[in-house]
C-alpha atoms as a PDB file:
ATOM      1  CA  UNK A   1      97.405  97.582 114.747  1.00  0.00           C
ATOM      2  CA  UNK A   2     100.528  99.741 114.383  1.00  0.00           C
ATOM      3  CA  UNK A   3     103.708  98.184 114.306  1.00  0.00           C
ATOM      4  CA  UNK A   4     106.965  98.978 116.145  1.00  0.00           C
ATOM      5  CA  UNK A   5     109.222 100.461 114.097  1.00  0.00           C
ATOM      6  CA  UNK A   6     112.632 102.413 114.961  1.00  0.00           C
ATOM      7  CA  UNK A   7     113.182 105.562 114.151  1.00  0.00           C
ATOM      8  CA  UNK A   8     116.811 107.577 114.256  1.00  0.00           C
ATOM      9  CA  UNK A   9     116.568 110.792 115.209  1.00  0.00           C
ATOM     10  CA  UNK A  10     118.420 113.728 114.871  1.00  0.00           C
ATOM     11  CA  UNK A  11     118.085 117.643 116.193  1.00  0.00           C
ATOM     12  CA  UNK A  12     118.836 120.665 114.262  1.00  0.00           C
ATOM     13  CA  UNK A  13     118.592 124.322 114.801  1.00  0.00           C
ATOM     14  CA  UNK A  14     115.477 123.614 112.379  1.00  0.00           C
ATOM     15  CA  UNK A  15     113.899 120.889 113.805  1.00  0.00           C
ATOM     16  CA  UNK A  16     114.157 117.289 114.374  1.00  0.00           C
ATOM     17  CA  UNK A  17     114.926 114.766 111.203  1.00  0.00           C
ATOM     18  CA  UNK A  18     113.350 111.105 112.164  1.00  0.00           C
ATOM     19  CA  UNK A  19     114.808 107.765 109.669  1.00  0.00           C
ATOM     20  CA  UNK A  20     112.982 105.149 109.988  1.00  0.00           C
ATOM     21  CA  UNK A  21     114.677 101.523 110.435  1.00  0.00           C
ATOM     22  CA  UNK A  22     112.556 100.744 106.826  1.00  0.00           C
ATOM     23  CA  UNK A  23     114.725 103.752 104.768  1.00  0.00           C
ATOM     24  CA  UNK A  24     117.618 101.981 105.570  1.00  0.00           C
ATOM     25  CA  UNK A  25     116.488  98.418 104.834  1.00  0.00           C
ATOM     26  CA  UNK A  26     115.749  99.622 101.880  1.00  0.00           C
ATOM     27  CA  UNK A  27     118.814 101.340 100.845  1.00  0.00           C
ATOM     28  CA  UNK A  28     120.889  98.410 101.961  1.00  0.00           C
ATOM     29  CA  UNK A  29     118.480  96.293  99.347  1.00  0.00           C
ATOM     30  CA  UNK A  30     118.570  98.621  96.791  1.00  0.00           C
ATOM     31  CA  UNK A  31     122.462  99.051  97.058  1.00  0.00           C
ATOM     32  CA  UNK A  32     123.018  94.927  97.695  1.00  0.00           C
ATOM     33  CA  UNK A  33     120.582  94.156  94.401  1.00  0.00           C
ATOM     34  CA  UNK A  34     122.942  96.564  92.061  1.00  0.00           C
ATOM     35  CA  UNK A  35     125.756  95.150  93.044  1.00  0.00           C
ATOM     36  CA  UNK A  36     127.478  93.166  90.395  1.00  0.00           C
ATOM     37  CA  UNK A  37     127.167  89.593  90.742  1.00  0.00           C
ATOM     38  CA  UNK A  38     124.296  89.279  92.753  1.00  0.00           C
ATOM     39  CA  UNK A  39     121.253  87.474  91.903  1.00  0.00           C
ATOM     40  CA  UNK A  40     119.019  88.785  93.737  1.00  0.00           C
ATOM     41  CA  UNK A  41     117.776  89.074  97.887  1.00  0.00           C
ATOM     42  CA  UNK A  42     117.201  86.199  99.843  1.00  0.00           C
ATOM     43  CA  UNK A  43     114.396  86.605 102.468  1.00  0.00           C
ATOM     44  CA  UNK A  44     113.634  84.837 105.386  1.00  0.00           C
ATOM     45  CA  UNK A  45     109.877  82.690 106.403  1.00  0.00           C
ATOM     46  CA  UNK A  46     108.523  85.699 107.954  1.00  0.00           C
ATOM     47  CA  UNK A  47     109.571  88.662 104.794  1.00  0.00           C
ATOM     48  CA  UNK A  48     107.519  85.905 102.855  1.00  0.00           C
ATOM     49  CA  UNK A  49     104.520  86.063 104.601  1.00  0.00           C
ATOM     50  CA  UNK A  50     104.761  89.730 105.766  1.00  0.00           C
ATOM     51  CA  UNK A  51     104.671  89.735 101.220  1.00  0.00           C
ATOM     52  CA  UNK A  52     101.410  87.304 101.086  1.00  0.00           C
ATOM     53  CA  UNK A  53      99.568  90.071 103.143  1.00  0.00           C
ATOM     54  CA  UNK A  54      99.933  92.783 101.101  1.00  0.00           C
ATOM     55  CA  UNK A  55     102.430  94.698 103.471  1.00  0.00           C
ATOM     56  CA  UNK A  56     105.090  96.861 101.833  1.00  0.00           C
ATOM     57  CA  UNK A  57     108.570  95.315 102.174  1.00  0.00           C
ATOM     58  CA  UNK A  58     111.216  96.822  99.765  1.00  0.00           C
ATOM     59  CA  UNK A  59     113.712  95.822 101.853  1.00  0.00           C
ATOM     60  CA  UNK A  60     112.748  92.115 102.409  1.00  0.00           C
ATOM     61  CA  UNK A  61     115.442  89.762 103.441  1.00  0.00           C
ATOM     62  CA  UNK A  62     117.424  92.803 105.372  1.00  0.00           C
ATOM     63  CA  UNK A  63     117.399  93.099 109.300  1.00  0.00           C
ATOM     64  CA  UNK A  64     118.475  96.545 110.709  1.00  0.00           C
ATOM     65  CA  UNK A  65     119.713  97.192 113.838  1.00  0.00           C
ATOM     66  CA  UNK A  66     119.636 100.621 114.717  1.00  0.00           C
ATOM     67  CA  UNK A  67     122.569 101.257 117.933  1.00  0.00           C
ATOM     68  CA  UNK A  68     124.020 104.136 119.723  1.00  0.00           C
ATOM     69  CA  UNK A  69     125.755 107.006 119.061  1.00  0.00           C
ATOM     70  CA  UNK A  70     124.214 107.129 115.555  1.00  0.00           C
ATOM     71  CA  UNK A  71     125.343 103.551 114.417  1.00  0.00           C
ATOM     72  CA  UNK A  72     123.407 100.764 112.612  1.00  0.00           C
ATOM     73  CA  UNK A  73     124.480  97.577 111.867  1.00  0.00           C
ATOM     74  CA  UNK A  74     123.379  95.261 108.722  1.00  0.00           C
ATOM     75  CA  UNK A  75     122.224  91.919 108.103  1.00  0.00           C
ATOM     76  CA  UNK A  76     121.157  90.653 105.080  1.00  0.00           C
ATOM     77  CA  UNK A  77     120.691  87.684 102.537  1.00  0.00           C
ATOM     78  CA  UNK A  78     121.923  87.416  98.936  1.00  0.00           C
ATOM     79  CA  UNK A  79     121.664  84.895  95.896  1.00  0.00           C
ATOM     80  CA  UNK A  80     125.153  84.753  93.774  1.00  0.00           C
ATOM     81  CA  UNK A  81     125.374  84.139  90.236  1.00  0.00           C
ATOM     82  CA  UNK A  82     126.798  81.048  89.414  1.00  0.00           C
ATOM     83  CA  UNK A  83     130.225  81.596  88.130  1.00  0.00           C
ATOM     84  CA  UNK A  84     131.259  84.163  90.624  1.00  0.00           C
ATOM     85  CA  UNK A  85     133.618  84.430  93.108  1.00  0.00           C
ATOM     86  CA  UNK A  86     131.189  84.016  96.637  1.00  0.00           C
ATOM     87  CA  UNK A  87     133.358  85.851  98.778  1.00  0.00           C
ATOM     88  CA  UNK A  88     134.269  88.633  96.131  1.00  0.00           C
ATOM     89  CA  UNK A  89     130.232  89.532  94.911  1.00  0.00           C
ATOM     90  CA  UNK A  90     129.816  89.378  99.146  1.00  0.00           C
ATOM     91  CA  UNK A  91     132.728  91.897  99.627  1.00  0.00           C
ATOM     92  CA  UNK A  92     131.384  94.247  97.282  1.00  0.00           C
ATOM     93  CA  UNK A  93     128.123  94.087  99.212  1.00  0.00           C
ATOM     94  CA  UNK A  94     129.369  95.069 102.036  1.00  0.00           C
ATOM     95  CA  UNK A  95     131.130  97.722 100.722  1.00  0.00           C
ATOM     96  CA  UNK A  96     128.276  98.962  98.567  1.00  0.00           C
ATOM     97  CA  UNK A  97     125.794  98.517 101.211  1.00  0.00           C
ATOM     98  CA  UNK A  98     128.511 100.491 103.755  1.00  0.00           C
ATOM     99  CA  UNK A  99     128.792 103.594 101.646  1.00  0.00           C
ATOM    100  CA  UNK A 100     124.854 103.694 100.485  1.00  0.00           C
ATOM    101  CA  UNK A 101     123.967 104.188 103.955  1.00  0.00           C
ATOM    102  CA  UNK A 102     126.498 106.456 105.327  1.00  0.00           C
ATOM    103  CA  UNK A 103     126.324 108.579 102.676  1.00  0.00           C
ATOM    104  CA  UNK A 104     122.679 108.781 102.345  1.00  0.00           C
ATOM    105  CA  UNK A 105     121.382 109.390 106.312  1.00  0.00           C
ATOM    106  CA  UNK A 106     124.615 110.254 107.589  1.00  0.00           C
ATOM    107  CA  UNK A 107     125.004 107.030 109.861  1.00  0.00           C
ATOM    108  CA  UNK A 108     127.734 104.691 110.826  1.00  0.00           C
ATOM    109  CA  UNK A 109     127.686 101.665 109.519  1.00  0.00           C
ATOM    110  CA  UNK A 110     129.422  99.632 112.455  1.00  0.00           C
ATOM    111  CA  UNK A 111     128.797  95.782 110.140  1.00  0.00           C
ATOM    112  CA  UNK A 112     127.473  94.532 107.067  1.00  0.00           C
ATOM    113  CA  UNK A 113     126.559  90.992 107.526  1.00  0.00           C
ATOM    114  CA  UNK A 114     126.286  88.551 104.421  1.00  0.00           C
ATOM    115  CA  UNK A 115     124.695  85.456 104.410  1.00  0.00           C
ATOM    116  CA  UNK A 116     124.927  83.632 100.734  1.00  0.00           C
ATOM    117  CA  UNK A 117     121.370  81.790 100.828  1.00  0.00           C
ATOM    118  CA  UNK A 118     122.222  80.218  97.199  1.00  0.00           C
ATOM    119  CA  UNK A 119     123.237  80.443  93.679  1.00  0.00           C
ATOM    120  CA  UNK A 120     121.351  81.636  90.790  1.00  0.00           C
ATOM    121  CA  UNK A 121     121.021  80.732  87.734  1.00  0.00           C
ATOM    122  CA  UNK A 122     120.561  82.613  84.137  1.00  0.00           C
ATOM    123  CA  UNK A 123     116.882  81.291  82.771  1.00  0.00           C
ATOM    124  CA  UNK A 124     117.842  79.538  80.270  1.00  0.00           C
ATOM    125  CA  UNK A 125     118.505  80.223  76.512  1.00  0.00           C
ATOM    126  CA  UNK A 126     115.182  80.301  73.881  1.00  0.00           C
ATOM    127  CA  UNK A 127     115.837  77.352  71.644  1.00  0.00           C
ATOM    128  CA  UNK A 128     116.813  78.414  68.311  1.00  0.00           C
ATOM    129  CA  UNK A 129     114.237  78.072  65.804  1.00  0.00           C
ATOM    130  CA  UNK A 130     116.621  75.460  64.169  1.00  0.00           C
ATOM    131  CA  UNK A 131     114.900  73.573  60.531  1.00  0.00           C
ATOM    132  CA  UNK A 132     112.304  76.657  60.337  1.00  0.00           C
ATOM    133  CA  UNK A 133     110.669  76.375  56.645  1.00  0.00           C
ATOM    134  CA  UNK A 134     112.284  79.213  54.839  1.00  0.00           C
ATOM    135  CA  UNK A 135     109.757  80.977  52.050  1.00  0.00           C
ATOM    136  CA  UNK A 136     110.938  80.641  48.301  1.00  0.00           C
END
């Protein structure tokens, strides 16, 4: 079964140029992940099981609204490091996220939405191998 997907579209003296809604989920992932001080995505109940059946989903945990006169707007869920500033990691999302898209399919970003699901946490540290027998 196919399923209903979004496309922007635009029309040049060469042809037409479709983006679909799933390019720009995944830009706004890709841009949101590299963003210093995040931990990683947060997805929702349904990116989770969309992931259990096999389905692509680079941009899991990211809702796209594609709107008129070549805007989209942005939703989308983030872990925080612990130690850093919540509202300063999700400024720089939005801002990263803002100029990924715009400058990459050429539409307006009318919101970024973050939504801090959690804090994460470095794994932690390999014991040293303290009292290790030494050879002569």
């Amino acid at each position: 079964m196919a399923e209903h997907k979004e496309y922007w579209v635009t029309a040049g003296d060469q042809g037409t140029v479709k983006i679909s809604e799933d390019v720009v989920s995944s830009i706004a992932a890709l841009a949101a992940s590299e963003t210093e001080g995040v931990g990683g995505l947060a997805s929702g109940l349904t990116a989770e099981i969309a992931g259990l059946l096999n389905r692509k989903n680079q941009g899991r945990g990211v809702r796209v609204q594609l709107g008129a006169q070549d805007t989209v707007g942005i939703e989308l869920g983030i872990l925080v490091k612990f130690g850093r500033s919540v509202v300063e990691v999700a400024g720089a999302v939005q801002n990263a996220v803002k100029e990924s898209i715009e400058s990459m399919t050429g539409l307006k970003v009318s919101a970024v939405n973050v939504i801090v699901s959690g804090v994460a946490f470095d794994p932690p540290k390999p014991a040293e191998e303290a009292l290790a027998p030494t050879e002569p």
